[in-house]
Protein backbone atom coordinates (compact mmCIF):
# COMPACT_ATOMS: atom_id res chain seq x y z
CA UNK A 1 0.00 0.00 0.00
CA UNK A 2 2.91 2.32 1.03
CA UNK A 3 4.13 2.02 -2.60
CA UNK A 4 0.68 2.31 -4.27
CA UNK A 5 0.37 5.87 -2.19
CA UNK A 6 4.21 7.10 -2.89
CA UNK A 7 3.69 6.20 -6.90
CA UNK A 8 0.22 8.60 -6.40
CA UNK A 9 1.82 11.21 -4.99
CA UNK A 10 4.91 11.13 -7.48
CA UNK A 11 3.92 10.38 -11.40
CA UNK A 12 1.31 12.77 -12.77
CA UNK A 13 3.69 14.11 -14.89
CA UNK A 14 2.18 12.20 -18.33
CA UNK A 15 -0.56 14.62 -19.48
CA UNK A 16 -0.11 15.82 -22.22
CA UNK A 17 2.02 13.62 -24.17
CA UNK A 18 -1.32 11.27 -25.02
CA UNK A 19 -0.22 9.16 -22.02
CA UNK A 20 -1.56 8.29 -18.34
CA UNK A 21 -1.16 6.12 -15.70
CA UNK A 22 -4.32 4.38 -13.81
CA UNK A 23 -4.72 3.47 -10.43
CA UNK A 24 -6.25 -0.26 -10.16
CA UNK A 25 -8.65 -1.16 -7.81
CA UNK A 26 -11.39 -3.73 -7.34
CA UNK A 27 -15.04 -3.75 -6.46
CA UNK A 28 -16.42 -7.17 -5.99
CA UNK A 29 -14.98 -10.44 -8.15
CA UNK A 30 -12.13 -10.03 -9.86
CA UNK A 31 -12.63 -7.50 -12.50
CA UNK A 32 -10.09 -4.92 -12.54
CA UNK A 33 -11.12 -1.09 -12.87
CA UNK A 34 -9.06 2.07 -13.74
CA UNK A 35 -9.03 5.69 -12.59
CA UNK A 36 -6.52 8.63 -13.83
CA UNK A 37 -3.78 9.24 -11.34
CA UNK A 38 -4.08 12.54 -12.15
CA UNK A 39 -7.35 12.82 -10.57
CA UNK A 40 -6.40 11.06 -7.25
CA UNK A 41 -5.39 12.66 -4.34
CA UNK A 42 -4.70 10.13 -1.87
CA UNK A 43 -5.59 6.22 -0.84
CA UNK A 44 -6.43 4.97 2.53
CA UNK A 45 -8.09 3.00 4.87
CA UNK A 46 -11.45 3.82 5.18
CA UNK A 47 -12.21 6.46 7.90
CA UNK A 48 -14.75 6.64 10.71
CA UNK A 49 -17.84 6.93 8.66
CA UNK A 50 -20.47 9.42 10.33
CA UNK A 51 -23.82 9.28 8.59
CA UNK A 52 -25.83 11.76 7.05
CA UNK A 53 -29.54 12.54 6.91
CA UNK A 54 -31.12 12.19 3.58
CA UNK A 55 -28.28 11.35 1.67
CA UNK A 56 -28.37 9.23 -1.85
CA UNK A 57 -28.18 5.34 -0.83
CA UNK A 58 -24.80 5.20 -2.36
CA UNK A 59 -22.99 7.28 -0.07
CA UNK A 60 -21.42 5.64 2.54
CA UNK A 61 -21.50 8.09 4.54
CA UNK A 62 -19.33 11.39 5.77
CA UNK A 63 -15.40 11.16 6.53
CA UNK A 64 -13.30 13.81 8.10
CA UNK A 65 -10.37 13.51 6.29
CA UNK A 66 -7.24 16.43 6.95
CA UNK A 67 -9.89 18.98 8.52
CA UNK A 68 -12.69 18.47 6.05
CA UNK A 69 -15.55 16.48 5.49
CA UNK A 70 -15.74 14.35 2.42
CA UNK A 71 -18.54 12.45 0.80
CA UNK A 72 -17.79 8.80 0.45
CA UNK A 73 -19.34 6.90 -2.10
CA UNK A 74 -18.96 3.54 -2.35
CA UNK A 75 -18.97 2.78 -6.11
CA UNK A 76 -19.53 -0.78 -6.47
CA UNK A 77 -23.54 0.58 -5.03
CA UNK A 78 -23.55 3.27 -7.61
CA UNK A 79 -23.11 0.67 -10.99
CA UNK A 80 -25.67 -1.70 -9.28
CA UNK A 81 -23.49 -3.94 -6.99
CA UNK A 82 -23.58 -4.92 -3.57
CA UNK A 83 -23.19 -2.48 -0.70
CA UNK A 84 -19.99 -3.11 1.40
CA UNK A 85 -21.41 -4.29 4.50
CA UNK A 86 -17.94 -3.28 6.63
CA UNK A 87 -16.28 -0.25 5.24
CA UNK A 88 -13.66 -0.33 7.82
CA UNK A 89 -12.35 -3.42 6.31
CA UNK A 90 -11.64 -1.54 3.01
CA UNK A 91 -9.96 1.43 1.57
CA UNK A 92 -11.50 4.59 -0.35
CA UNK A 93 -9.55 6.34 -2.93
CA UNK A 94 -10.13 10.15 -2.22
CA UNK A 95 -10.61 12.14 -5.50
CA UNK A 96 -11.20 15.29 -7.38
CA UNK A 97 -13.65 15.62 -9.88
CA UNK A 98 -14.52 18.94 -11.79
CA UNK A 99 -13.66 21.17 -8.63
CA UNK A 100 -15.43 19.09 -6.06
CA UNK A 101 -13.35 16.45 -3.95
CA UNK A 102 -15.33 12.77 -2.81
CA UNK A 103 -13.73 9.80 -1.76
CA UNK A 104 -15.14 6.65 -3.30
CA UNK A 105 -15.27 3.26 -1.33
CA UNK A 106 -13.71 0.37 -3.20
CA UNK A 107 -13.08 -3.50 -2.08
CA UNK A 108 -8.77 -2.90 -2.93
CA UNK A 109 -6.45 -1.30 -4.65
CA UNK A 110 -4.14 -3.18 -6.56
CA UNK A 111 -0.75 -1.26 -8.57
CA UNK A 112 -0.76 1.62 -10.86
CA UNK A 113 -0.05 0.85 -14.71
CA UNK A 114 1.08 3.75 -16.85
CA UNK A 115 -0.82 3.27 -20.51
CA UNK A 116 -0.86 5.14 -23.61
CA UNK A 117 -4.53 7.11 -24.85
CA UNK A 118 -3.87 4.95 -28.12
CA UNK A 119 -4.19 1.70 -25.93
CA UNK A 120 -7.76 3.00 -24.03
CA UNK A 121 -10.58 2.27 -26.20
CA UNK A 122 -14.18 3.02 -26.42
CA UNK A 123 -16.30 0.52 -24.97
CA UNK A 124 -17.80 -1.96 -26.86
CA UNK A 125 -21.26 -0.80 -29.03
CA UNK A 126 -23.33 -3.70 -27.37
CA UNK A 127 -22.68 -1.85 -23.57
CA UNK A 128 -25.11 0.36 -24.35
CA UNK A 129 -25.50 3.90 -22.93
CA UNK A 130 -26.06 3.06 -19.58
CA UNK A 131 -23.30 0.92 -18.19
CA UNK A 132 -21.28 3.61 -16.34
CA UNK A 133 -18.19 2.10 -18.91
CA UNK A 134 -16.06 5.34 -20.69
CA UNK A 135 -13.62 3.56 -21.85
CA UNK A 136 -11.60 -0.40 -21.45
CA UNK A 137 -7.80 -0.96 -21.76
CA UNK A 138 -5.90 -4.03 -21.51
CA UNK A 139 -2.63 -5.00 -19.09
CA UNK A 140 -0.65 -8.22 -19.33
CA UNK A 141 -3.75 -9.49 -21.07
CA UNK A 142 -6.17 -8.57 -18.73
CA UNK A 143 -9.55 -6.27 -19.34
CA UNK A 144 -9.38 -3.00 -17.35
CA UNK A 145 -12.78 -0.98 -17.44
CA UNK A 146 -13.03 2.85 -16.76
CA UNK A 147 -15.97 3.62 -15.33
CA UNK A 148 -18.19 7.01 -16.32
CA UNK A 149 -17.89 9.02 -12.95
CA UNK A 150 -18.63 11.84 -14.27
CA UNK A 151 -22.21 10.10 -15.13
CA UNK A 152 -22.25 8.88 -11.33
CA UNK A 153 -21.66 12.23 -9.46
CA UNK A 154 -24.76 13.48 -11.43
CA UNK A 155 -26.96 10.64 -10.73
CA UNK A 156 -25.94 11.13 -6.96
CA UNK A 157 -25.65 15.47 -7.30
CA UNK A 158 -27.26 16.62 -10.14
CA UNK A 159 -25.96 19.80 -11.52
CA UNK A 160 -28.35 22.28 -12.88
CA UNK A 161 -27.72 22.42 -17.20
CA UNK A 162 -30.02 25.89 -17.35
CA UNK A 163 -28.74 29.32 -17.63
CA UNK A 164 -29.29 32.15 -15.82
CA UNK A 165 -31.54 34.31 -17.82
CA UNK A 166 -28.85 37.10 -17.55
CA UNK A 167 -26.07 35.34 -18.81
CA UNK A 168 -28.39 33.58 -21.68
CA UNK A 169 -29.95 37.25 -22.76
CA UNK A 170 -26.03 38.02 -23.39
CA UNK A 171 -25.11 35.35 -25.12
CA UNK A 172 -28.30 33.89 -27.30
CA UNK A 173 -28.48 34.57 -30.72
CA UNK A 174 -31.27 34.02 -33.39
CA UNK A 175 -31.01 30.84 -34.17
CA UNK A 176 -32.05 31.69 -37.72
CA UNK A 177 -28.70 33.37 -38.19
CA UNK A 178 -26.38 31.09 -36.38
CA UNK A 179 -24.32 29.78 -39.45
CA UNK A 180 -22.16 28.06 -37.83
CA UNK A 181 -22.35 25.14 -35.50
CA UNK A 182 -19.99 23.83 -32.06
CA UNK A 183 -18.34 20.96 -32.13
CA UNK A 184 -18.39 18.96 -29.02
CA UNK A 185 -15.66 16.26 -28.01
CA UNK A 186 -16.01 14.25 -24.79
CA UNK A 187 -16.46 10.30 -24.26
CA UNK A 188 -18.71 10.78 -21.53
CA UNK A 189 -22.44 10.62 -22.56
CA UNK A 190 -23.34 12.99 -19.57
CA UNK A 191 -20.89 16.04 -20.27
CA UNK A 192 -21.59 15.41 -23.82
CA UNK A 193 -25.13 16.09 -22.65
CA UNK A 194 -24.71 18.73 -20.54
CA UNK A 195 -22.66 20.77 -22.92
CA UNK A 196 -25.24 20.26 -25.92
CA UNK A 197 -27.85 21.41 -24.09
CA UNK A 198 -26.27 24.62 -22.57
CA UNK A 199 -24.86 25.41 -26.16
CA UNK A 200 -28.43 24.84 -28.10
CA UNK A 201 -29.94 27.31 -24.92
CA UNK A 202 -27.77 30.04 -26.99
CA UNK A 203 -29.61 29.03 -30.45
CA UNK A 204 -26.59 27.18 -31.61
CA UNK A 205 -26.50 23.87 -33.17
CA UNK A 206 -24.11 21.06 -32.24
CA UNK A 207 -22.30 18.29 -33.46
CA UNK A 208 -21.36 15.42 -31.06
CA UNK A 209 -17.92 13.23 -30.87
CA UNK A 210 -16.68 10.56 -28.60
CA UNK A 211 -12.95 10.79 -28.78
CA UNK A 212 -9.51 12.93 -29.80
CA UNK A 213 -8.87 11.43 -32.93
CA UNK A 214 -12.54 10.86 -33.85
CA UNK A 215 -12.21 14.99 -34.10
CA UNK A 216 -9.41 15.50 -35.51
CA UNK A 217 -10.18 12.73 -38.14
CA UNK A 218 -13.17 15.04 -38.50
CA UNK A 219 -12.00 18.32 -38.58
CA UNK A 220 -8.78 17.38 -41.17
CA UNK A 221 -11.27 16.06 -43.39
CA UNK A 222 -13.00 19.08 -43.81
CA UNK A 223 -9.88 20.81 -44.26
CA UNK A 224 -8.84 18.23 -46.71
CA UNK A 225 -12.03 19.10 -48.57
CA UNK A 226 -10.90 22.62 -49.16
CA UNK A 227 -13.04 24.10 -46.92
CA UNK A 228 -12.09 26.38 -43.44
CA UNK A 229 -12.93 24.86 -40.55
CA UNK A 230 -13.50 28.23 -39.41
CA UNK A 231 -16.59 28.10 -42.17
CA UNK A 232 -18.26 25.29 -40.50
CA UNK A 233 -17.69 25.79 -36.19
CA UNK A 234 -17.82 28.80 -33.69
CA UNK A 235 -15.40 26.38 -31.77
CA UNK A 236 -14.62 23.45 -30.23
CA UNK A 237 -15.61 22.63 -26.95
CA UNK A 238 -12.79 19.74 -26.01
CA UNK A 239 -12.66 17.46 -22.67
CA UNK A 240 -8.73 16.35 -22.00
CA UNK A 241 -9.55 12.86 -20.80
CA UNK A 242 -10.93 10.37 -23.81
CA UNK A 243 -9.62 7.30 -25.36
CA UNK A 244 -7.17 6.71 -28.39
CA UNK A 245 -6.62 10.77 -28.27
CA UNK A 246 -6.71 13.32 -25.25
CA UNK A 247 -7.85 16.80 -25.80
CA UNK A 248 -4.33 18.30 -25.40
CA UNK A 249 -2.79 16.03 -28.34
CA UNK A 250 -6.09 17.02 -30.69
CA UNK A 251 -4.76 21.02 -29.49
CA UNK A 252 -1.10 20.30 -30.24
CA UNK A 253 -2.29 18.55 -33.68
CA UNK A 254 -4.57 21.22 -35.27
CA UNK A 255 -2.27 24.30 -34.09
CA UNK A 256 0.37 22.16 -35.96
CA UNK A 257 -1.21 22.33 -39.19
CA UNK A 258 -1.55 25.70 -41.05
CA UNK A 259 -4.74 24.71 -41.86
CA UNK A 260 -6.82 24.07 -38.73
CA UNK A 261 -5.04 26.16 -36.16
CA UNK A 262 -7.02 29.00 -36.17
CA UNK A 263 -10.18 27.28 -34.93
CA UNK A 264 -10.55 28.44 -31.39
CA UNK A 265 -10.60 25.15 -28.61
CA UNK A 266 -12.02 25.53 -25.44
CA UNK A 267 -10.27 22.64 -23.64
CA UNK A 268 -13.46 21.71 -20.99
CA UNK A 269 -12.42 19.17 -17.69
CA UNK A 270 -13.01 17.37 -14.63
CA UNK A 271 -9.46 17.85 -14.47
CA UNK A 272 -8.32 21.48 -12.62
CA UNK A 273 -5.87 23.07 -10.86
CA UNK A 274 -2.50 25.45 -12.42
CA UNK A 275 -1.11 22.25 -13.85
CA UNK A 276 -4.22 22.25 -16.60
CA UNK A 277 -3.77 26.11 -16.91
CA UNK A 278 -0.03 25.32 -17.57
CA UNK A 279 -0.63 22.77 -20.24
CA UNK A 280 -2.79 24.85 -21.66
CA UNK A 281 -0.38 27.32 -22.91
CA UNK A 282 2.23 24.71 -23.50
CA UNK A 283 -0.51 22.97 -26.28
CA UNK A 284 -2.21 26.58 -27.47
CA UNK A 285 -5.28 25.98 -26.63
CA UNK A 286 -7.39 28.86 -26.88
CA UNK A 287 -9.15 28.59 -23.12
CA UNK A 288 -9.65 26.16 -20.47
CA UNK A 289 -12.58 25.67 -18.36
CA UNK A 290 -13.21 23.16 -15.13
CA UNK A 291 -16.33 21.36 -15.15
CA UNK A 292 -18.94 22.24 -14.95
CA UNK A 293 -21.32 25.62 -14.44
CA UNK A 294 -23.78 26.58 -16.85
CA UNK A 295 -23.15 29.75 -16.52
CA UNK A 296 -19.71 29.89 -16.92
CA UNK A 297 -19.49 27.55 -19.87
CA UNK A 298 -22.25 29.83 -21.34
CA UNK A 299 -20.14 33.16 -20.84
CA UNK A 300 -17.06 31.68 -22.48
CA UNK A 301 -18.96 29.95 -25.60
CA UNK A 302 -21.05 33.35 -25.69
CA UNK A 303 -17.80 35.72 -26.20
CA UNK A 304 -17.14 33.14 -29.76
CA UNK A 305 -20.79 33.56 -31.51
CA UNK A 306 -19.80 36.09 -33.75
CA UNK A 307 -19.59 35.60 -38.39
């Protein structure tokens, strides 16, 4: 365990070069699951668990953990498993997701793998919308699964996907003379969602994509065609985290090529923190925003519906 935490701590230095490294834990059986180092702050034994009134059945309960209290999920519950009956026998992996930080109660934690995006697929067509998968990887032959959390923490805390009329009176436009669409690239279902539906509030069509290089196979073709990018999108609205391609390789690819890098990308994240903002300007990515606030997203995506 001692290493497990030291190699958390130490090597989340792989963003950005279409690589990551996932933390492996299990839930119940054998099946091996995956989370981004990146987004892990710390593993331990699970806390004194205090509960709390009215809270979603999946949450464990409330942990004061280094003079605050955290939500702990257990997320075996939250896909439709078993509850753990004795959480003190296990460990939770404490986390942070677009600005908010949970801890999330799993059976074990096993080692940390570093992987390439190329490697981390799409799950298969067959899993259908709903089974929490993002992505699945292999390692020594055996089947890793990434679960959707991002589809989780909104099933347990819903976040509001309306605008505040002031903010949507600055930014709507006729939707009889938006010309141009906004592309949207994220492999989870949910922030796909949520983004689609704040975008279309400011009479603005969408297109929808699941990966990196799904996009950029996109967008080159339409330069290939002759045509400006710039002709067809607003923007790009781009998550970092997706399989086969991460958002800051599709940045460092388009501003490569003459051709492409003037379309503005709004690189859009559970990930946060001055690292992001760093990478950012190291790719040339147009903006970065964390996860996710109607209002915000509006005000940025606002600011590029102009001919």
């Amino acid at each position: 365990m001692a290493g497990v935490l030291e190699s958390v701590n130490q090597r989340t230095q792989l963003v950005g070069q279409n690589r990551l490294e996932l933390l492996l834990f299990r839930l119940e059986g054998d099946q091996l699951y995956g989370i981004n180092v990146f987004k892990v702050r710390e593993v331990l034994n699970c806390p004194r668990l205090y509960n709390f009134p009215k809270s979603h059945r999946v949450v464990a309960g409330v942990a004061h953990v280094r003079g605050s209290a955290i939500s702990i999920l257990d997320l075996g519950a939250s896909i439709g498993m078993q509850s753990i009956e004795k959480p003190e026998n296990h460990l939770v992996i404490i986390t942070e997701y677009n600005m908010k930080v949970q801890g999330f109660l799993v059976h074990s934690v096993d080692r940390i793998v570093n992987k390439t995006w190329e490697t981390v697929l799409p799950p298969p067509k067959g899993a259908g919308d709903s089974s929490y998968l993002t992505a699945v990887t292999h390692h020594d032959d055996i089947l890793i699964e990434i679960l959707d959390v991002e589809q989780i923490l909104s099933e347990v805390s819903p976040v509001s996907m309306t605008i505040s009329e002031d903010v949507l009176e600055e930014g709507r436009i006729d939707a009889s003379k938006a010309k141009k669409k906004v592309l949207i690239v994220d492999d989870s279902s949910v922030a796909r969602k949520q983004i689609k539906r704040t975008v279309e509030q400011l009479g603005v069509e969408t297109v929808l994509l699941n990966d990196g290089k799904a996009a950029l196979d996109h967008i080159k073709g339409i330069a290939d065609e002759g045509t400006d990018p710039r002709d067809i999108y607003y923007m790009v609205v781009s998550d970092v985290e997706m399989p086969e391609m991460d958002g800051y390789t599709l940045v460092s690819e388009l501003k490569a090529d003459a051709r492409t890098k003037g379309l503005f990308i709004l690189l859009h994240t559970s990930l946060s923190g001055v690292f992001n903002k760093n990478m950012v300007e190291k790719v040339g990515a147009d903006d970065f925003l964390a996860k996710f606030k109607a209002d915000e997203l509006a005000q940025r995506i606002g600011l590029q519906l102009v001919d």
